[in-house]
Structure formats: C-alpha cells, structure tokens
C-alpha atoms as a PDB file:
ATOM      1  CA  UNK A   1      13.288  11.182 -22.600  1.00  0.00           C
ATOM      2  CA  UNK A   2      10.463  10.990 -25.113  1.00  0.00           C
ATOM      3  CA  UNK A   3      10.419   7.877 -27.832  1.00  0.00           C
ATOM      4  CA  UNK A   4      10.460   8.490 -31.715  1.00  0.00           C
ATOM      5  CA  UNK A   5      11.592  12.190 -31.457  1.00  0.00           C
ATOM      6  CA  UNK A   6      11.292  14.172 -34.490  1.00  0.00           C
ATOM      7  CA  UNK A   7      12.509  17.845 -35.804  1.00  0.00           C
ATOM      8  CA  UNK A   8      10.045  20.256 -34.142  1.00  0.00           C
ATOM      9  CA  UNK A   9       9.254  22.357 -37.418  1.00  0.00           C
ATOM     10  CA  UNK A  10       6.059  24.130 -35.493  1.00  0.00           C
ATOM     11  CA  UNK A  11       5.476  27.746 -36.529  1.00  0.00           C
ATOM     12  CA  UNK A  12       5.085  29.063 -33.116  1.00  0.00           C
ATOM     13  CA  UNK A  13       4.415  32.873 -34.434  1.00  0.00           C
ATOM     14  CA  UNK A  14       1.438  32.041 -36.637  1.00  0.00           C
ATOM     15  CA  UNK A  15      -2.275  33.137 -35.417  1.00  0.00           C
ATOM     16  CA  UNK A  16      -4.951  30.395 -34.098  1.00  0.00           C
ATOM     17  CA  UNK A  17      -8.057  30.420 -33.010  1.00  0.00           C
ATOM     18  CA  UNK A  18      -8.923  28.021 -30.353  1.00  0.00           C
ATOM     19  CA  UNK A  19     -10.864  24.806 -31.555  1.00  0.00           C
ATOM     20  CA  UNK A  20     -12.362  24.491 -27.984  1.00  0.00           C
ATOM     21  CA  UNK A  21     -13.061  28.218 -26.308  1.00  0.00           C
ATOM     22  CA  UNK A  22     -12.935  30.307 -29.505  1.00  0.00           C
ATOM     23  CA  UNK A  23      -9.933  32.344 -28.328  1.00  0.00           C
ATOM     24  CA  UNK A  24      -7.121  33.466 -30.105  1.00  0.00           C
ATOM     25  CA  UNK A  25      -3.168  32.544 -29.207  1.00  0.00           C
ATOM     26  CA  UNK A  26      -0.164  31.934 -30.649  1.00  0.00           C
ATOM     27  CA  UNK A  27       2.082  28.899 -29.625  1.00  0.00           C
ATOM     28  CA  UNK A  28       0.905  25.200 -28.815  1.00  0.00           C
ATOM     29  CA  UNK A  29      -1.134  25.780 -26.370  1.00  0.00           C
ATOM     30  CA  UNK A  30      -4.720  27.861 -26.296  1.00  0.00           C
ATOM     31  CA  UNK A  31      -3.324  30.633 -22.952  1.00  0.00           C
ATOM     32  CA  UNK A  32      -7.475  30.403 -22.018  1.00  0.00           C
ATOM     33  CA  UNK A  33      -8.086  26.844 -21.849  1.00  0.00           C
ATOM     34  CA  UNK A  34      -4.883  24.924 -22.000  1.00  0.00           C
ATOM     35  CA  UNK A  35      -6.189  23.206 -25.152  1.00  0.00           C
ATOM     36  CA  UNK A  36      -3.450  21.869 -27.415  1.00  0.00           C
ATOM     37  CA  UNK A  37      -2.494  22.573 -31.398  1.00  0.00           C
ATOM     38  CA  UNK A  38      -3.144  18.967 -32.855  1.00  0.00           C
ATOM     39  CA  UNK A  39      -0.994  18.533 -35.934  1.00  0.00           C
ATOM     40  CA  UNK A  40      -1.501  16.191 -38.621  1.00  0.00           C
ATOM     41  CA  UNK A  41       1.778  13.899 -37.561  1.00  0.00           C
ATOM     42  CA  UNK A  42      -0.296  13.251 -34.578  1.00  0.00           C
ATOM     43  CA  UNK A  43      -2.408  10.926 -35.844  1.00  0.00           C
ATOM     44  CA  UNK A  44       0.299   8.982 -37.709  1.00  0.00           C
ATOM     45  CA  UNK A  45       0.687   5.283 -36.515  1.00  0.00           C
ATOM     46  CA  UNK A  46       4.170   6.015 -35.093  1.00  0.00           C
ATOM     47  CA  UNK A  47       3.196   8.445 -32.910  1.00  0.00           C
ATOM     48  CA  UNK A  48       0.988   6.563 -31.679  1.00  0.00           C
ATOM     49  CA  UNK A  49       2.729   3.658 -30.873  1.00  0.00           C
ATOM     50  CA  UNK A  50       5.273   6.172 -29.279  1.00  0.00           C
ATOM     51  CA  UNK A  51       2.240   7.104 -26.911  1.00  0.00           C
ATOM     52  CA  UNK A  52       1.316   3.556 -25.768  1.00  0.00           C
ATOM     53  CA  UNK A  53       4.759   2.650 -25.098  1.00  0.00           C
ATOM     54  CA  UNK A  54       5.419   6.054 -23.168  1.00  0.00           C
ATOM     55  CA  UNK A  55       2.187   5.269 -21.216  1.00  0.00           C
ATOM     56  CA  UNK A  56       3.621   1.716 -20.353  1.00  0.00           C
ATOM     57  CA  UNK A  57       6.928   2.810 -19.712  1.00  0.00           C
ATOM     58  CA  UNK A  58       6.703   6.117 -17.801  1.00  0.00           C
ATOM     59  CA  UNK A  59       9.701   7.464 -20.105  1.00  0.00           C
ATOM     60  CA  UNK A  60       8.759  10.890 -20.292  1.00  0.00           C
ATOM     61  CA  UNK A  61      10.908  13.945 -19.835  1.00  0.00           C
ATOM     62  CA  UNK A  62       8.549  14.598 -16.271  1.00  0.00           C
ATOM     63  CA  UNK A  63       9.268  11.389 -14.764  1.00  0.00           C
ATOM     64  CA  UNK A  64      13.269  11.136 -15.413  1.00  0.00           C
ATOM     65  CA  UNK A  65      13.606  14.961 -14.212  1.00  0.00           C
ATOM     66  CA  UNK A  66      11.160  14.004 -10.948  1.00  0.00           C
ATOM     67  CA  UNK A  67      12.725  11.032 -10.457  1.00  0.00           C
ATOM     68  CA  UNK A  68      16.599  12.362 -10.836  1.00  0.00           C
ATOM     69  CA  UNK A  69      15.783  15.527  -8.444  1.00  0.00           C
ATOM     70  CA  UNK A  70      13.677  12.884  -5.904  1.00  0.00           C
ATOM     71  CA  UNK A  71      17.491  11.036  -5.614  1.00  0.00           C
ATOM     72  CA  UNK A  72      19.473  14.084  -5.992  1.00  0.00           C
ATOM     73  CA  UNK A  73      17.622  16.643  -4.065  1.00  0.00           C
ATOM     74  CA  UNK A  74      15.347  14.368  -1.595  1.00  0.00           C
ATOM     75  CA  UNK A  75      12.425  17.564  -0.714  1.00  0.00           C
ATOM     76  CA  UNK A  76      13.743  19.616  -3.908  1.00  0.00           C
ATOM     77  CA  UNK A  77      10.561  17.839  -5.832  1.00  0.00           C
ATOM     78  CA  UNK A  78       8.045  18.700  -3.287  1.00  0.00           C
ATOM     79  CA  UNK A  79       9.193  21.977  -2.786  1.00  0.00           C
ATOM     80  CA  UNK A  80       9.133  22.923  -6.528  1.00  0.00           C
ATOM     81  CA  UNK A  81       5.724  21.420  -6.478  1.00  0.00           C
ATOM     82  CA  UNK A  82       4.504  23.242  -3.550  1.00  0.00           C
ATOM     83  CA  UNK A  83       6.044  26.589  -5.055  1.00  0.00           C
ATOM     84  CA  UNK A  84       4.128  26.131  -8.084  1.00  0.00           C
ATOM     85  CA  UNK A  85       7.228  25.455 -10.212  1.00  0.00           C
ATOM     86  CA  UNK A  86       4.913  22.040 -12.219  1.00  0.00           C
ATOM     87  CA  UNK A  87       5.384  22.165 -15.472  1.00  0.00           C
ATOM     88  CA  UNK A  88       8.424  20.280 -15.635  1.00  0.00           C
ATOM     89  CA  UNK A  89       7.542  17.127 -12.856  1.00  0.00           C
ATOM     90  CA  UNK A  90       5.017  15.266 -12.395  1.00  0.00           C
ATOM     91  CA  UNK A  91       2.726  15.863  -9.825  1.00  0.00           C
ATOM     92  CA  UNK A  92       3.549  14.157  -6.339  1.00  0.00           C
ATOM     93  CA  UNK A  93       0.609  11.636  -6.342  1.00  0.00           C
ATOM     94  CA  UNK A  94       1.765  10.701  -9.908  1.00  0.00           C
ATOM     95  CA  UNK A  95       4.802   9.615  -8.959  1.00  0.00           C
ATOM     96  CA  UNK A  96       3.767   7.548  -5.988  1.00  0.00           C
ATOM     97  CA  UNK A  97       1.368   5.635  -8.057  1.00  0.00           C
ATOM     98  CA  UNK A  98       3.948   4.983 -10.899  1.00  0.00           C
ATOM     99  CA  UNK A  99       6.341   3.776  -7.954  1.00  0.00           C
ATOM    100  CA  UNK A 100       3.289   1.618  -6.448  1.00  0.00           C
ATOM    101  CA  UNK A 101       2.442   0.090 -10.117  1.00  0.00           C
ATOM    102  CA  UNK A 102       6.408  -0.942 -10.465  1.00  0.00           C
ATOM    103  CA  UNK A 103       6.569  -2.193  -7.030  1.00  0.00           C
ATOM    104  CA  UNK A 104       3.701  -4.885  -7.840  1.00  0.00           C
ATOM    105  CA  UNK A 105       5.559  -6.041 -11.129  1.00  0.00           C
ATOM    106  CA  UNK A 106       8.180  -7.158  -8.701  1.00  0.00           C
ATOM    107  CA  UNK A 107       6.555 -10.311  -6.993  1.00  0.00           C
ATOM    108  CA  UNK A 108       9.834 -11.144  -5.324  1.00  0.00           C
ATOM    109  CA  UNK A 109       9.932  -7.327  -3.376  1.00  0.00           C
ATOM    110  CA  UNK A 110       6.436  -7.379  -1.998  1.00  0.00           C
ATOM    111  CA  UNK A 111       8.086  -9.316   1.436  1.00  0.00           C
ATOM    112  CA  UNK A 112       6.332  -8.829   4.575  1.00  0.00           C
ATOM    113  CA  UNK A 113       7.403  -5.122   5.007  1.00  0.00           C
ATOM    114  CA  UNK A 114       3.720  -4.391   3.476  1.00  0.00           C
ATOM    115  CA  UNK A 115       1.557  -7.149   4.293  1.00  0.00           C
ATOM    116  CA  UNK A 116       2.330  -9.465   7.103  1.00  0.00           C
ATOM    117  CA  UNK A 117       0.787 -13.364   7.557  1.00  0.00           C
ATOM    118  CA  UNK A 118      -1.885 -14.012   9.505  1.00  0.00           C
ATOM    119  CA  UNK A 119       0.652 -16.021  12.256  1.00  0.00           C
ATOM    120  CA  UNK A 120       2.605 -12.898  12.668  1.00  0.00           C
ATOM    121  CA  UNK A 121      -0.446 -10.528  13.720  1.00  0.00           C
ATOM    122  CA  UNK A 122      -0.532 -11.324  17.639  1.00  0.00           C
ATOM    123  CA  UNK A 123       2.838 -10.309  17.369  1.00  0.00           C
ATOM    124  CA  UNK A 124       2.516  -6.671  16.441  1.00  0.00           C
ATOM    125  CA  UNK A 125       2.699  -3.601  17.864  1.00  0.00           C
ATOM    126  CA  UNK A 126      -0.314  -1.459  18.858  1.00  0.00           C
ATOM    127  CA  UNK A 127      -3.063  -4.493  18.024  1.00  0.00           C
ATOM    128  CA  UNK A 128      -1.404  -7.091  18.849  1.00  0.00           C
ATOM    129  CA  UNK A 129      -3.877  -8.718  21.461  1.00  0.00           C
ATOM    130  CA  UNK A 130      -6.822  -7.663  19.172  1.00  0.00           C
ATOM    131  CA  UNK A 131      -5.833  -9.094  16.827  1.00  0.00           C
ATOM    132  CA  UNK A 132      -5.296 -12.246  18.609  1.00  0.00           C
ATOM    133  CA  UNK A 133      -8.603 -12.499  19.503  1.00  0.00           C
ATOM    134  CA  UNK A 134     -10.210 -11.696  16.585  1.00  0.00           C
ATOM    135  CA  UNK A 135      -8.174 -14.440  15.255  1.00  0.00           C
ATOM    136  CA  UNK A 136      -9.663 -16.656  17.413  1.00  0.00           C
ATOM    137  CA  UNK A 137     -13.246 -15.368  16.830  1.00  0.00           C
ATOM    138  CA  UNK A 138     -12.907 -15.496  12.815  1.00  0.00           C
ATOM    139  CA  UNK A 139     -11.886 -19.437  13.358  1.00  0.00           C
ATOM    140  CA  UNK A 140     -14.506 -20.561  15.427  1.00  0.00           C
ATOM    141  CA  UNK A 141     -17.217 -18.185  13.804  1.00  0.00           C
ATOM    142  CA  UNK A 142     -16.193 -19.466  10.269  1.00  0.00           C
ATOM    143  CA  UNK A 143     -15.621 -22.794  11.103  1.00  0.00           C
ATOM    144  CA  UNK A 144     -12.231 -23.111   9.682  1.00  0.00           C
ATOM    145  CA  UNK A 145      -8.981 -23.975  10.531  1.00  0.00           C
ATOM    146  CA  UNK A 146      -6.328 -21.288  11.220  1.00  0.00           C
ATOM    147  CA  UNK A 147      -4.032 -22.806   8.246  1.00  0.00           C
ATOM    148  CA  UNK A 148      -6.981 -22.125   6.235  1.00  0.00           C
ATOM    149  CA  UNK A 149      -8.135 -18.608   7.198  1.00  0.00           C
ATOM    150  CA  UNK A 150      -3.936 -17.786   7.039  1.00  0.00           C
ATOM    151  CA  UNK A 151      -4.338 -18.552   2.953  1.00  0.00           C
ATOM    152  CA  UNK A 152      -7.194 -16.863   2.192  1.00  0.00           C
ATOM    153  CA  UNK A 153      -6.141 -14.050   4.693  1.00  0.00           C
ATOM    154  CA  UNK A 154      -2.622 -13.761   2.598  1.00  0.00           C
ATOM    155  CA  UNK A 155      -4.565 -13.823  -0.570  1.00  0.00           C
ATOM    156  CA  UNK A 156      -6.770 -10.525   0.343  1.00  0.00           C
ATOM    157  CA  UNK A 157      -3.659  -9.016   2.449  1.00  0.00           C
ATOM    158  CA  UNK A 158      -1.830  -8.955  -0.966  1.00  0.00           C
ATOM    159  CA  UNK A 159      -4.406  -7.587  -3.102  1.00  0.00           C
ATOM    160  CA  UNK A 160      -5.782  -4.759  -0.917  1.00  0.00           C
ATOM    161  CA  UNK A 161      -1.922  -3.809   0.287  1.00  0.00           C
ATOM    162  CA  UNK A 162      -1.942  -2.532  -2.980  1.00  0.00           C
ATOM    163  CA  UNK A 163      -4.384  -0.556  -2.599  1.00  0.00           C
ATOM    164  CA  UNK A 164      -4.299   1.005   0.964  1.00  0.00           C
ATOM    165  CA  UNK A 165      -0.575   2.438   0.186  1.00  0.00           C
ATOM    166  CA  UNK A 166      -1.681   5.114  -0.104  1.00  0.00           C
ATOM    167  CA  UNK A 167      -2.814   5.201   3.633  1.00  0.00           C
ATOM    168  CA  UNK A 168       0.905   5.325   4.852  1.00  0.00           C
ATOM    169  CA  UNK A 169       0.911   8.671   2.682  1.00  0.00           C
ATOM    170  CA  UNK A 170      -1.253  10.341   5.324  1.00  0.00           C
ATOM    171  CA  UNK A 171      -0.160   8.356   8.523  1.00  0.00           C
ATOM    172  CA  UNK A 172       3.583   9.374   7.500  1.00  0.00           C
ATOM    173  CA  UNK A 173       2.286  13.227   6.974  1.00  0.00           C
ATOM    174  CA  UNK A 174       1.187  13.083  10.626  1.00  0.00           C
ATOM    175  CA  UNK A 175       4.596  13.188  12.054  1.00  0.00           C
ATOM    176  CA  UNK A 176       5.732  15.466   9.077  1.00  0.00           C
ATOM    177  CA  UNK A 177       3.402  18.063  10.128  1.00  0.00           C
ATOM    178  CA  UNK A 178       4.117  18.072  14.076  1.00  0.00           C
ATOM    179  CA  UNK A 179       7.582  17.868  13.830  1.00  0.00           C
ATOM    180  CA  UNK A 180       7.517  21.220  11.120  1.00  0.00           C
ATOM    181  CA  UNK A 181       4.372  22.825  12.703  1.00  0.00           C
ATOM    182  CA  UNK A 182       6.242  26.334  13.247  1.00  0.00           C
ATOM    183  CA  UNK A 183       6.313  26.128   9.898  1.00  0.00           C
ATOM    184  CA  UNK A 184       2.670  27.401   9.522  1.00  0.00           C
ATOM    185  CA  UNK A 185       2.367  25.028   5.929  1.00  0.00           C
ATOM    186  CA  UNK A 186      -0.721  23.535   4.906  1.00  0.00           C
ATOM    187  CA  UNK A 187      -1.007  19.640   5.229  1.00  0.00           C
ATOM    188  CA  UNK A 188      -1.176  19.657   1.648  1.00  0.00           C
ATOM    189  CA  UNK A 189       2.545  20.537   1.582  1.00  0.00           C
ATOM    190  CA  UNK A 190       3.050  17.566   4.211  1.00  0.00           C
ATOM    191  CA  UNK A 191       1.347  15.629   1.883  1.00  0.00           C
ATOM    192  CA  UNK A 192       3.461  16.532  -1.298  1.00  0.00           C
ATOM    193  CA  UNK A 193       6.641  15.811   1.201  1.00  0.00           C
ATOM    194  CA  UNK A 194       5.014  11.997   2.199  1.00  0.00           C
ATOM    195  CA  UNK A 195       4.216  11.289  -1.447  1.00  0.00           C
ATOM    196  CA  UNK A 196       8.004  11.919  -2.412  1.00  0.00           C
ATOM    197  CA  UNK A 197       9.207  10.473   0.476  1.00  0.00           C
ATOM    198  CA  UNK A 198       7.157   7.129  -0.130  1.00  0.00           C
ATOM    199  CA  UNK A 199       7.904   7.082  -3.646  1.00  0.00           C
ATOM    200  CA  UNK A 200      11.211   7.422  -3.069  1.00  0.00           C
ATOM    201  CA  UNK A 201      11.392   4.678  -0.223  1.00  0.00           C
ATOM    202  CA  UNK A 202       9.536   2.583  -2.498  1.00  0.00           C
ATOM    203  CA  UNK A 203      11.734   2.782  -5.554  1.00  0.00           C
ATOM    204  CA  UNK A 204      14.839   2.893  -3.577  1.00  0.00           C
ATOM    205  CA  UNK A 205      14.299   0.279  -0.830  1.00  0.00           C
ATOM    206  CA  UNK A 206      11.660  -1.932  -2.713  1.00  0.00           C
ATOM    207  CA  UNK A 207      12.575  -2.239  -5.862  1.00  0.00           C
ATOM    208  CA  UNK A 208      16.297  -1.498  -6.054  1.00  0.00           C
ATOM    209  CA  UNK A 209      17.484  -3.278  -3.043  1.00  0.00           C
ATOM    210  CA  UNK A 210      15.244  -6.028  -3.063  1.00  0.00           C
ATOM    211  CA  UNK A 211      16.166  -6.343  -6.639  1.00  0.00           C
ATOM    212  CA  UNK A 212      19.782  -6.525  -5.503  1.00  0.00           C
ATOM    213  CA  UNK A 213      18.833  -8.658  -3.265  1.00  0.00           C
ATOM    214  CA  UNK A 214      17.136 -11.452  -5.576  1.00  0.00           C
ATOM    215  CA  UNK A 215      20.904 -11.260  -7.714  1.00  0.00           C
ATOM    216  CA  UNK A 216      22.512 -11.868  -4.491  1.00  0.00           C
ATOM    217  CA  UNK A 217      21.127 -14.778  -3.894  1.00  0.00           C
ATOM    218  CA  UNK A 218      21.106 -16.245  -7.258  1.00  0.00           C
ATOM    219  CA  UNK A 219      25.388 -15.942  -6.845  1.00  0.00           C
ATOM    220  CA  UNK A 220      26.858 -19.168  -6.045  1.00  0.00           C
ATOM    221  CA  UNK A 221      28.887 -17.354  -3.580  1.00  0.00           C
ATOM    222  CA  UNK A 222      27.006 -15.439  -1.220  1.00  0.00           C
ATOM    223  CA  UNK A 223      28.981 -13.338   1.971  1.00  0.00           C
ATOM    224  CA  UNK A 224      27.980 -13.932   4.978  1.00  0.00           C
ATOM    225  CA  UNK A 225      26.927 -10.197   6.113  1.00  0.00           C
ATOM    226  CA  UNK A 226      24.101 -10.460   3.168  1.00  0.00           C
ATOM    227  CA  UNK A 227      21.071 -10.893   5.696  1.00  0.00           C
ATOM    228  CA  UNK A 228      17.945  -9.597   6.719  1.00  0.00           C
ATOM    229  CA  UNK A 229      19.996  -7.727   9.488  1.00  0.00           C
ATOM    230  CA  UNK A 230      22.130  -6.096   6.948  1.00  0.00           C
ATOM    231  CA  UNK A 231      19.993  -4.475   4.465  1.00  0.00           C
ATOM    232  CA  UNK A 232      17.524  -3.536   7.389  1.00  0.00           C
ATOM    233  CA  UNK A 233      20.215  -1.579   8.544  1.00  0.00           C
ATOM    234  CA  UNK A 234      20.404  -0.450   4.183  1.00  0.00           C
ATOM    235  CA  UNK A 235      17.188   0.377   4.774  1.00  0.00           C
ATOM    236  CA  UNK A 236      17.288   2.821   7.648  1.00  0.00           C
ATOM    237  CA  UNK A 237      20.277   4.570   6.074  1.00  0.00           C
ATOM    238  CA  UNK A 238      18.740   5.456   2.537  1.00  0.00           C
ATOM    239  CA  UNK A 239      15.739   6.398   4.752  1.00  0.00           C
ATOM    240  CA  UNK A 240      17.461   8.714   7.270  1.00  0.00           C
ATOM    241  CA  UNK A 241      19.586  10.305   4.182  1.00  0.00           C
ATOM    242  CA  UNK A 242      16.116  10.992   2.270  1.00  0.00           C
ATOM    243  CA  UNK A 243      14.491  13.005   5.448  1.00  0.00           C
ATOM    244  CA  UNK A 244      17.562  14.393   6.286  1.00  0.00           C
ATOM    245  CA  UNK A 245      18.017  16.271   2.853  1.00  0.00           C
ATOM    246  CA  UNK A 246      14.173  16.714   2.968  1.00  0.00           C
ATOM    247  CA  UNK A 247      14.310  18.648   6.219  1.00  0.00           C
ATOM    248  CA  UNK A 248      16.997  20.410   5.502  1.00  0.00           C
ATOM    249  CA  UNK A 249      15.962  21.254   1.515  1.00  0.00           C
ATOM    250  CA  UNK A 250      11.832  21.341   1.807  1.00  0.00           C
ATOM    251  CA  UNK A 251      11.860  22.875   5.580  1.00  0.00           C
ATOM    252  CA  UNK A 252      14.620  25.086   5.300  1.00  0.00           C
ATOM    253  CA  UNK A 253      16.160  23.565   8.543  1.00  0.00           C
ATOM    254  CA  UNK A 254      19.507  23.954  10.070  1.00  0.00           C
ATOM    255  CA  UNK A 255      21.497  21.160   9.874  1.00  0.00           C
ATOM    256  CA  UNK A 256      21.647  20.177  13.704  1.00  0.00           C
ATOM    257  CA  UNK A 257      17.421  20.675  13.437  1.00  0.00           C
ATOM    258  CA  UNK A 258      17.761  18.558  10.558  1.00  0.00           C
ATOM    259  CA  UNK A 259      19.732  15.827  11.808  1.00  0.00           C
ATOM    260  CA  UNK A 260      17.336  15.624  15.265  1.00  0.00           C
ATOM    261  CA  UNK A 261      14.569  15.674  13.276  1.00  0.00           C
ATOM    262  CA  UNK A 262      15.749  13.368  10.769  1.00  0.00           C
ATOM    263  CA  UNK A 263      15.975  10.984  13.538  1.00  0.00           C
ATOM    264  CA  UNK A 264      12.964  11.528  14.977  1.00  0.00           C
ATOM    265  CA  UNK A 265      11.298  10.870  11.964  1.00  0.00           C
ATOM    266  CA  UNK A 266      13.000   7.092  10.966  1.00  0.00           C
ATOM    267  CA  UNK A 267      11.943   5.353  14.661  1.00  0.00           C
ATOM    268  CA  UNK A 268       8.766   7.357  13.859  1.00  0.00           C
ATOM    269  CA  UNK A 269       8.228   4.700  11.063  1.00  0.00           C
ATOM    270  CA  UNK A 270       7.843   1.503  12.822  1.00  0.00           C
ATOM    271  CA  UNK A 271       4.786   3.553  14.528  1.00  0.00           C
ATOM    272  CA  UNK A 272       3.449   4.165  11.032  1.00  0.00           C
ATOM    273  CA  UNK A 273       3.879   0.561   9.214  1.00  0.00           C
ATOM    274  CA  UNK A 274       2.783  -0.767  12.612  1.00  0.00           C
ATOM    275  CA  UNK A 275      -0.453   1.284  12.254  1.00  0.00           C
ATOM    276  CA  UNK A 276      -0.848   0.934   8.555  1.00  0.00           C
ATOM    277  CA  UNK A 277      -0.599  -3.197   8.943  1.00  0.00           C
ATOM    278  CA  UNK A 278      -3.342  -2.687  11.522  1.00  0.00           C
ATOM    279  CA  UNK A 279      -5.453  -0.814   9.362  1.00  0.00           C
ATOM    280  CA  UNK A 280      -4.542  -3.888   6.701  1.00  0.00           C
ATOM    281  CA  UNK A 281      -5.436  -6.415   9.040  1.00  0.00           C
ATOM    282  CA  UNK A 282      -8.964  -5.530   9.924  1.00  0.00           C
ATOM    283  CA  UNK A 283      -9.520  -4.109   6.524  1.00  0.00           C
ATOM    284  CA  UNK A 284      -8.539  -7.897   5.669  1.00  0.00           C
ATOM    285  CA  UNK A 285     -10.019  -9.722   8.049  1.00  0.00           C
ATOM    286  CA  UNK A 286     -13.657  -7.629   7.630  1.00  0.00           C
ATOM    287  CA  UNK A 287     -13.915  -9.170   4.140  1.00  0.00           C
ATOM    288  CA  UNK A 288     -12.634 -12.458   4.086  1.00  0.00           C
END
C-alpha cells in the first residue's frame, strides 16, 4: 500500500535517453543502469510528504506482500529471494531491521528474552561460572558495588542488544545449515532463511504477543492461565509452526523430515539465545 496514490498517466511507449549512462529505453526505468524517469509531480510537496511518511511507516507495497507471505508461507519469502524472484519483497536483511527498529519502539516488549540483568548471568547456560567471576573481578577492580555495576551494566545491555541482533542471525544459521547440509545451499541461503525466521519471531512473539500481553494486564479481570508459563509455551508454538512450514516450503522436506527437524531446531534455540546473551555479556561488560 503506497500513500497519496494518483492515476498513473505515464507514456510507457515513448523514446528516452538515459540522463545517467546515455542509453536509450523505453519504460520507467533506464534497462542499463536501473536509473529512474523523474517526472515533474515528483517534486511536488505531496509527494514528498508521501515519501517521508512511507519512510517512517514502512507502508510500501514490498513490505505488506513480505510481511503477508512471511505469516502465510513461513520460508516462501526466503525462497523467492534466494530464487531471484526480488522485485516484489524486500530484501531479507530489510525486513529484519524494520522488525528490529519496531521492536525498540515497544519499551514494554524488550523483557529479558534479549538482554538479561547482571544478577541473572551466573545463572546461564554455557558461561555461567565465567561470568560469575568476572563479576566478581569487575567489582573489586572498579571499586563499585554490585547494585551499581547491575545499573550501568543494564544501561549498556539495552543499548548494544540492539545492536548485536543481528548476531542471533548467524548463530541461528548454524543449525539451519547442519540440519539441511544435503542440501548442498550456500550459507547465504541459510542466512536469507534466519533473517525471515528472526523477523518473523520478532514481529510475531515480540511485538504482537507482548503487545497482547501489556492489554492483558491492563484488564481488571485477568485469568489465571495468563503467565509467563503460558505464553512461553505461545512462544514455542508460533516458533515450531514457522520452521515447520520453513522446512517443509524453503527445504523442500517431507513432512515427517520436517516435523523432526522442526523440533530439532526449537530446543536448538535456548543454545542460540544462551550463546548470543554470552556474546552480550562480555561485549557489555568489556565497555562499561
């Protein structure tokens, strides 16, 4: 959906010469350089307020078809993508990002399933007991009390998790890429796969659930299944039915393949936010 639409009166038949590479073409677009017809409504104020708002928004016709085939046909993006079919998606990286930049206008959604306090770090998986003692280092090194290292450790957490999202991209594509290897794809297709696949976990989970969440809790009446427990288990459905259709749909799987796979791959993510928070923490605690 594009804002301020207008009749397309364009006289696609008529003869141009290319204002950038000199070449001739008929059409909107030079066939040699890619270079665009600008016509004089162009630089009217409307359509350029239509172009700011589009750029705030993301309501162009690529993101709604992306985002619709992302829900509809989890892998069906990537594997247009990765065909070569782009002209009418955005790319994969785009869409992460434009997920990412949503998720971090939500303040209420950016729980601990990205960046976990400081008290919780002994706890964790793979670096737990590093982490402990680097802790315990940082305090007496800095001369600070742990409440005190805990805020300004939160304070960097947040700001770089933003930033080093894109790091569960390529930890997720690991697992992607050994579970498919008789595939014989590139990791680049991996890659277009984990960029959906995070998008689509971020705009999903994130942002829709947690958003449901935050209304839930504002109702005077709340049930008593609404927990943590509960949309965990939300959580690991809308996951398992994304890389479920994406196995069968991107990796041409059969359905049983699929479904073991599928599997495979959701306990395969506590491995990859467990190493992604470790990468967070010591990213974190190095420049603090």
């Amino acid at each position: 959906m594009k804002l301020f639409k207008r009749t397309d009166t364009f006289n696609y038949q008529q003869q141009r010469i290319c204002v950038t590479c000199a070449s001739s073409f008929t059409g909107k677009y030079c066939g040699v350089c890619g270079e665009k017809v600008l016509e004089p409504g162009e630089k009217s104020f409307v359509d350029f307020l239509a172009g700011v708002v589009n750029a705030f928004t993301f309501l162009d016709g690529k993101f709604a078809k992306s985002f619709r085939l992302m829900l509809v046909r989890p892998g069906g993006f990537s594997k247009a993508f990765s065909y070569g079919i782009r002209q009418p998606y955005m790319k994969p990286v785009s869409l992460f990002f434009v997920a990412n930049f949503i998720f971090f206008l939500f303040p209420f959604a950016t729980s601990n399933t990205f960046s976990t306090p400081l008290k919780y770090q002994p706890n964790m998986q793979l670096y737990g007991k590093s982490a402990e003692e680097l802790i315990s280092a940082k305090v007496v090194a800095d001369n600070i009390s742990f409440d005190e290292l805990a805020v300004l450790y939160q304070q960097q957490s947040n700001s770089l998790a933003k930033l080093l999202m894109v790091v569960m991209v390529v930890l997720f594509a690991i697992p992607l890429m050994i579970l498919n290897y008789r595939k014989h794809l590139y990791l680049a297709d991996h890659l277009y796969l984990s960029f959906e696949f995070n998008a689509f976990f971020i705009f999903v989970n994130m942002i829709l659930l947690s958003t449901l969440v935050g209304i839930l809790f504002l109702l005077p009446i709340k049930s008593a299944f609404i927990n943590d427990v509960f949309f965990s288990r939300v959580f690991a459905l809308t996951t398992f039915y994304f890389l479920l259709r994406a196995q069968s749909e991107f990796y041409a799987q059969r359905w049983w393949v699929a479904i073991t796979k599928s599997i495979v791959l959701t306990f395969s993510l506590q491995y990859v936010f467990s190493a992604y928070k470790g990468i967070l923490f010591y990213i974190t605690m190095w420049t603090i």
